[in-house]
C-alpha atoms as a PDB file:
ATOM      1  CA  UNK A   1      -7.006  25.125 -11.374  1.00  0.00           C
ATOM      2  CA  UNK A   2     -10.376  26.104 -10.712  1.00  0.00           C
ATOM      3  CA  UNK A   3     -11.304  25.987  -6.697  1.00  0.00           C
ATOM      4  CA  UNK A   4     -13.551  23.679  -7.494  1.00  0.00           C
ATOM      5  CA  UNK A   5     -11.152  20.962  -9.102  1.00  0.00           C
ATOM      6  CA  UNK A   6      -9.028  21.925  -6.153  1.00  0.00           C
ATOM      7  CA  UNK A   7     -11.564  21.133  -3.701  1.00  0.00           C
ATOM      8  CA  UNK A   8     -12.001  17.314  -5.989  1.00  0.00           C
ATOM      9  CA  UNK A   9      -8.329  16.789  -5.982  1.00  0.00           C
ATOM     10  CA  UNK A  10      -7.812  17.131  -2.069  1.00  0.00           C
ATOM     11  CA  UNK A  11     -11.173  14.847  -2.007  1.00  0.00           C
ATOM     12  CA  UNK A  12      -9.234  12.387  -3.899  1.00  0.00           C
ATOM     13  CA  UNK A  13      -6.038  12.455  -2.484  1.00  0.00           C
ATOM     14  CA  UNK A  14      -7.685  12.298   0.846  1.00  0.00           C
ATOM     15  CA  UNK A  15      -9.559   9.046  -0.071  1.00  0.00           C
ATOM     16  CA  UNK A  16      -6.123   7.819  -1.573  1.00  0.00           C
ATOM     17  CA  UNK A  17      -4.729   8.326   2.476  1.00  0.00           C
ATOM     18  CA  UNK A  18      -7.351   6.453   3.791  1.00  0.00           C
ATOM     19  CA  UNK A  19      -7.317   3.700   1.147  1.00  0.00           C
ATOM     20  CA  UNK A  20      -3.229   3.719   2.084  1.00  0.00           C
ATOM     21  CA  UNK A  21      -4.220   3.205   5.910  1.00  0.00           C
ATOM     22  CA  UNK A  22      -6.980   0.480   5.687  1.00  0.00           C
ATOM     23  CA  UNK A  23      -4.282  -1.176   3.865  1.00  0.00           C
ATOM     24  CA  UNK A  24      -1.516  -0.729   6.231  1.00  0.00           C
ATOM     25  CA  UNK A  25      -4.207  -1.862   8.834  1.00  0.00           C
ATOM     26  CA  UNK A  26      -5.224  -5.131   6.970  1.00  0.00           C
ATOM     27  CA  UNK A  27      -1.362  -5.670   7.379  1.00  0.00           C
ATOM     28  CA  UNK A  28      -1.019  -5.186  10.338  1.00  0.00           C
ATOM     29  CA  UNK A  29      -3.716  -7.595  11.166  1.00  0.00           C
ATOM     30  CA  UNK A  30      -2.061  -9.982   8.642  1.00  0.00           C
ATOM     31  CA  UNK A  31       1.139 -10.598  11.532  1.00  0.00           C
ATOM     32  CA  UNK A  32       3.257  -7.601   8.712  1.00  0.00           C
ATOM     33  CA  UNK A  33       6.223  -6.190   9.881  1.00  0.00           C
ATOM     34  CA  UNK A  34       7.585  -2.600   9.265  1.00  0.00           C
ATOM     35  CA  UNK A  35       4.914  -1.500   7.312  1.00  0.00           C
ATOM     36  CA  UNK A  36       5.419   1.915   5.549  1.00  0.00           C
ATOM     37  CA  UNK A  37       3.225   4.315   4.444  1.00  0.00           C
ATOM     38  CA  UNK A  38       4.627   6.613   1.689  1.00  0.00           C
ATOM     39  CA  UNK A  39       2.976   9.392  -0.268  1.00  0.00           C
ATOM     40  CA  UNK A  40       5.030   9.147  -3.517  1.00  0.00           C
ATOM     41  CA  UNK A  41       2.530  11.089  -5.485  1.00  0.00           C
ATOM     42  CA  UNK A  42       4.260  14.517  -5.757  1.00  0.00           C
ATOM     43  CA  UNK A  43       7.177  12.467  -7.493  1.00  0.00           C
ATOM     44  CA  UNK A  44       5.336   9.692  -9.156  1.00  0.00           C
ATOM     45  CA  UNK A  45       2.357  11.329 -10.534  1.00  0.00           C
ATOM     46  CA  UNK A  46       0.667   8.260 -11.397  1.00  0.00           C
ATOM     47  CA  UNK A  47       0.216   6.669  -7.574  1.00  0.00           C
ATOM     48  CA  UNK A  48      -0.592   8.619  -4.517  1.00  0.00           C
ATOM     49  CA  UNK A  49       0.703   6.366  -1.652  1.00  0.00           C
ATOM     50  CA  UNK A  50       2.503   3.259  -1.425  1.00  0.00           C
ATOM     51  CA  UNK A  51       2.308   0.793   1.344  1.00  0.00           C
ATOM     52  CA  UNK A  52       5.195  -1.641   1.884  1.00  0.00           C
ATOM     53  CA  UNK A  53       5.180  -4.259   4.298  1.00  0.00           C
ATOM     54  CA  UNK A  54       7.544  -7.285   5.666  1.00  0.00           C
ATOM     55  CA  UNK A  55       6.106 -10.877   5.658  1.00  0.00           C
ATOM     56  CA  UNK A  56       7.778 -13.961   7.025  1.00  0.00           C
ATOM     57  CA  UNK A  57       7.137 -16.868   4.833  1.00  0.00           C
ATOM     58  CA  UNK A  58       6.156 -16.942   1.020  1.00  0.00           C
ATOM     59  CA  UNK A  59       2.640 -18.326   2.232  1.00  0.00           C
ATOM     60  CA  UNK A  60       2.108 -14.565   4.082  1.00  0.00           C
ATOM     61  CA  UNK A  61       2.040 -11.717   0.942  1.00  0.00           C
ATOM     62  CA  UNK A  62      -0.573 -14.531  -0.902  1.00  0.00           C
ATOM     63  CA  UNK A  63      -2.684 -14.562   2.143  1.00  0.00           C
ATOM     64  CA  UNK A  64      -2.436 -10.838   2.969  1.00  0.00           C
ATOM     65  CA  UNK A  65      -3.094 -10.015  -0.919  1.00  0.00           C
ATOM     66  CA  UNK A  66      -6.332 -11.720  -0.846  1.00  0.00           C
ATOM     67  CA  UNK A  67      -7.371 -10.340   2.580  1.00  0.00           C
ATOM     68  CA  UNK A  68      -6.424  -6.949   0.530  1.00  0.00           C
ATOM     69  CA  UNK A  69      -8.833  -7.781  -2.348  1.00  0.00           C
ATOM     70  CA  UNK A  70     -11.390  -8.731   0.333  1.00  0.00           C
ATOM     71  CA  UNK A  71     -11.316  -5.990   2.250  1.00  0.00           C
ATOM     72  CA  UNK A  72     -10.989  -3.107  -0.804  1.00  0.00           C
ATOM     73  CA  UNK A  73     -14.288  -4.993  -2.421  1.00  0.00           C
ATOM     74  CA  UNK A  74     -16.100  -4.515   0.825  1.00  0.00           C
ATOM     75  CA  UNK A  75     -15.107  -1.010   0.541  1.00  0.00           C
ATOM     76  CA  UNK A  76     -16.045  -0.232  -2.762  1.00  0.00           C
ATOM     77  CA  UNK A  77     -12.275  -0.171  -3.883  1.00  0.00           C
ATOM     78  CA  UNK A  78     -10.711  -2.630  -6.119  1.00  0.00           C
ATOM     79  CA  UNK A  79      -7.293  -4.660  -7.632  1.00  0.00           C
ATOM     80  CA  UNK A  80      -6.444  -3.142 -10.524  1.00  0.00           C
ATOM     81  CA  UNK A  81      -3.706  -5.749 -11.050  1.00  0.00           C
ATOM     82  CA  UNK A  82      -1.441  -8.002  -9.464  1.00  0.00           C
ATOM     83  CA  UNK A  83       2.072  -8.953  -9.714  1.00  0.00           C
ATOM     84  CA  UNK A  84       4.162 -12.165  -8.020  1.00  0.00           C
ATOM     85  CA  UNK A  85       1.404 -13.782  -6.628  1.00  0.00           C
ATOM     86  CA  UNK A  86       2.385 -16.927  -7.798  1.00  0.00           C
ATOM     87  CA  UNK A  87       6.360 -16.757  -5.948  1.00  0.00           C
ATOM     88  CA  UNK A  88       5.100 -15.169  -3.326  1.00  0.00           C
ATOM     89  CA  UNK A  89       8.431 -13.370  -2.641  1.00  0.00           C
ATOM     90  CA  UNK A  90       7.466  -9.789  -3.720  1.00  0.00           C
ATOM     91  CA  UNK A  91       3.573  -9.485  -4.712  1.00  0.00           C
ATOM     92  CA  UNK A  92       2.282  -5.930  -5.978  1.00  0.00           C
ATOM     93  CA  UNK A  93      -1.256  -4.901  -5.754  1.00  0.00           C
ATOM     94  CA  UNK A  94      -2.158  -1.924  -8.233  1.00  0.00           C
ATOM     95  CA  UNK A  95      -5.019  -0.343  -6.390  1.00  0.00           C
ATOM     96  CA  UNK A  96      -5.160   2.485  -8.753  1.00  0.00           C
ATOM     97  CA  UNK A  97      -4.138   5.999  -6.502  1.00  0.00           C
ATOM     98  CA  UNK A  98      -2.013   3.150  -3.968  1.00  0.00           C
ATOM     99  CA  UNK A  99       0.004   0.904  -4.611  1.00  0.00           C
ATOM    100  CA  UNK A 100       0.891  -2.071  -2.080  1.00  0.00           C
ATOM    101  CA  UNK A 101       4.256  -4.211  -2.192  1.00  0.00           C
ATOM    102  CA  UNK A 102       4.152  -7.352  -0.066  1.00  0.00           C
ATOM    103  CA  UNK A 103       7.514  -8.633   0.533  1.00  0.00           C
ATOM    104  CA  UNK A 104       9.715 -10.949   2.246  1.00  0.00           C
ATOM    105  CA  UNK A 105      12.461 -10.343   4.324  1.00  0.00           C
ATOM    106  CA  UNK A 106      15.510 -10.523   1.585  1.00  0.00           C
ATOM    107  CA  UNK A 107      13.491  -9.065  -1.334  1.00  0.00           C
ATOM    108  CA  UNK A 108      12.736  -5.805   0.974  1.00  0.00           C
ATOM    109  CA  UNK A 109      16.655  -5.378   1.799  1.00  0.00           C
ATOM    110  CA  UNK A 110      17.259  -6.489  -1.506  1.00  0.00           C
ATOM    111  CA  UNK A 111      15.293  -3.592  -3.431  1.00  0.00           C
ATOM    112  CA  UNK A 112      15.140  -1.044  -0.388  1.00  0.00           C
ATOM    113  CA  UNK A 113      12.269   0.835  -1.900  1.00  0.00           C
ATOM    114  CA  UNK A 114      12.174   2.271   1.876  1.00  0.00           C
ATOM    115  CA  UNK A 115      15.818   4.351   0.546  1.00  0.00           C
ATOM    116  CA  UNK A 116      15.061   4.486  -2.838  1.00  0.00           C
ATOM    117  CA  UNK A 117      11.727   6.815  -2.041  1.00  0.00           C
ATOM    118  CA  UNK A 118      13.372   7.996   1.324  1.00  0.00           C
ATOM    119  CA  UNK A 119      13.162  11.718   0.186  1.00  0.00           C
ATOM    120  CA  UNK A 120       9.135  11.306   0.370  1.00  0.00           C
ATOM    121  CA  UNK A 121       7.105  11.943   3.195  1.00  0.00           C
ATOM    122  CA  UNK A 122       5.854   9.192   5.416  1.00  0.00           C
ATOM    123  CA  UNK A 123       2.497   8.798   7.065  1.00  0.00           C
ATOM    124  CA  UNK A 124       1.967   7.808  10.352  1.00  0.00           C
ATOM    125  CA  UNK A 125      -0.556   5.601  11.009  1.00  0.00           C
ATOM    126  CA  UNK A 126      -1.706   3.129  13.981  1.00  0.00           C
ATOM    127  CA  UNK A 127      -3.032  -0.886  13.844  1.00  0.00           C
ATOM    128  CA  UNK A 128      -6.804  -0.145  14.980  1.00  0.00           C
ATOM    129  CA  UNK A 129      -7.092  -1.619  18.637  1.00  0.00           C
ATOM    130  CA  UNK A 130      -9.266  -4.581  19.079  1.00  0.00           C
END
């Protein structure tokens, strides 16, 4: 790899982090609970970061997914696509380099994606204070 498509790739992954944590924040505002940031990329290849987060009632990932797609338009990012919107259980939002799962309580413990990509490294990250 040239250092110049070195230097582009950090530039990228680096805008995939902050994508990750304006996400994380927009769930946090959104009442989220244990919200994970994961970077999944050196395993996945195709994603650089997910962000999973907790909600309460089926009403909550709907709400958060649109404040999601509000938020990434404002910042020149975008939904690629969008799974489970409808049940409102588990919804997905492709966001190209992150990817964001929404879930309820049961479906979390039920699919533990928090074990099943335990062996990658987390990123810590803060709510912004108002």
């Amino acid at each position: 790899m040239t250092p110049k498509a070195a230097d582009a790739a950090r530039s990228a992954l680096a805008e995939a982090r902050e994508r990750a944590l304006a996400c994380a924040r927009v769930l946090s505002d959104a009442r989220f609970r244990d919200i994970s940031v994961v970077q999944v990329g050196a395993v996945l290849q195709v994603v650089d970061y997910f962000v999973i987060g907790t909600g309460g009632a089926p009403r909550q990932p709907k709400s958060a997914a649109d404040a999601l797609e509000e938020r990434l338009g404002v910042t020149g990012g975008r939904v690629l696509g969008k799974e489970g919107y409808g049940e409102g259980r588990w919804v997905l939002l492709d966001c190209g380099d992150v990817v964001v799962h929404l879930m309820l309580e049961e479906a979390r413990g039920y699919y533990d994606l928090d074990n099943l990509w335990g062996d990658c490294p987390r990123v810590a990250w803060a709510a912004e204070s108002s």
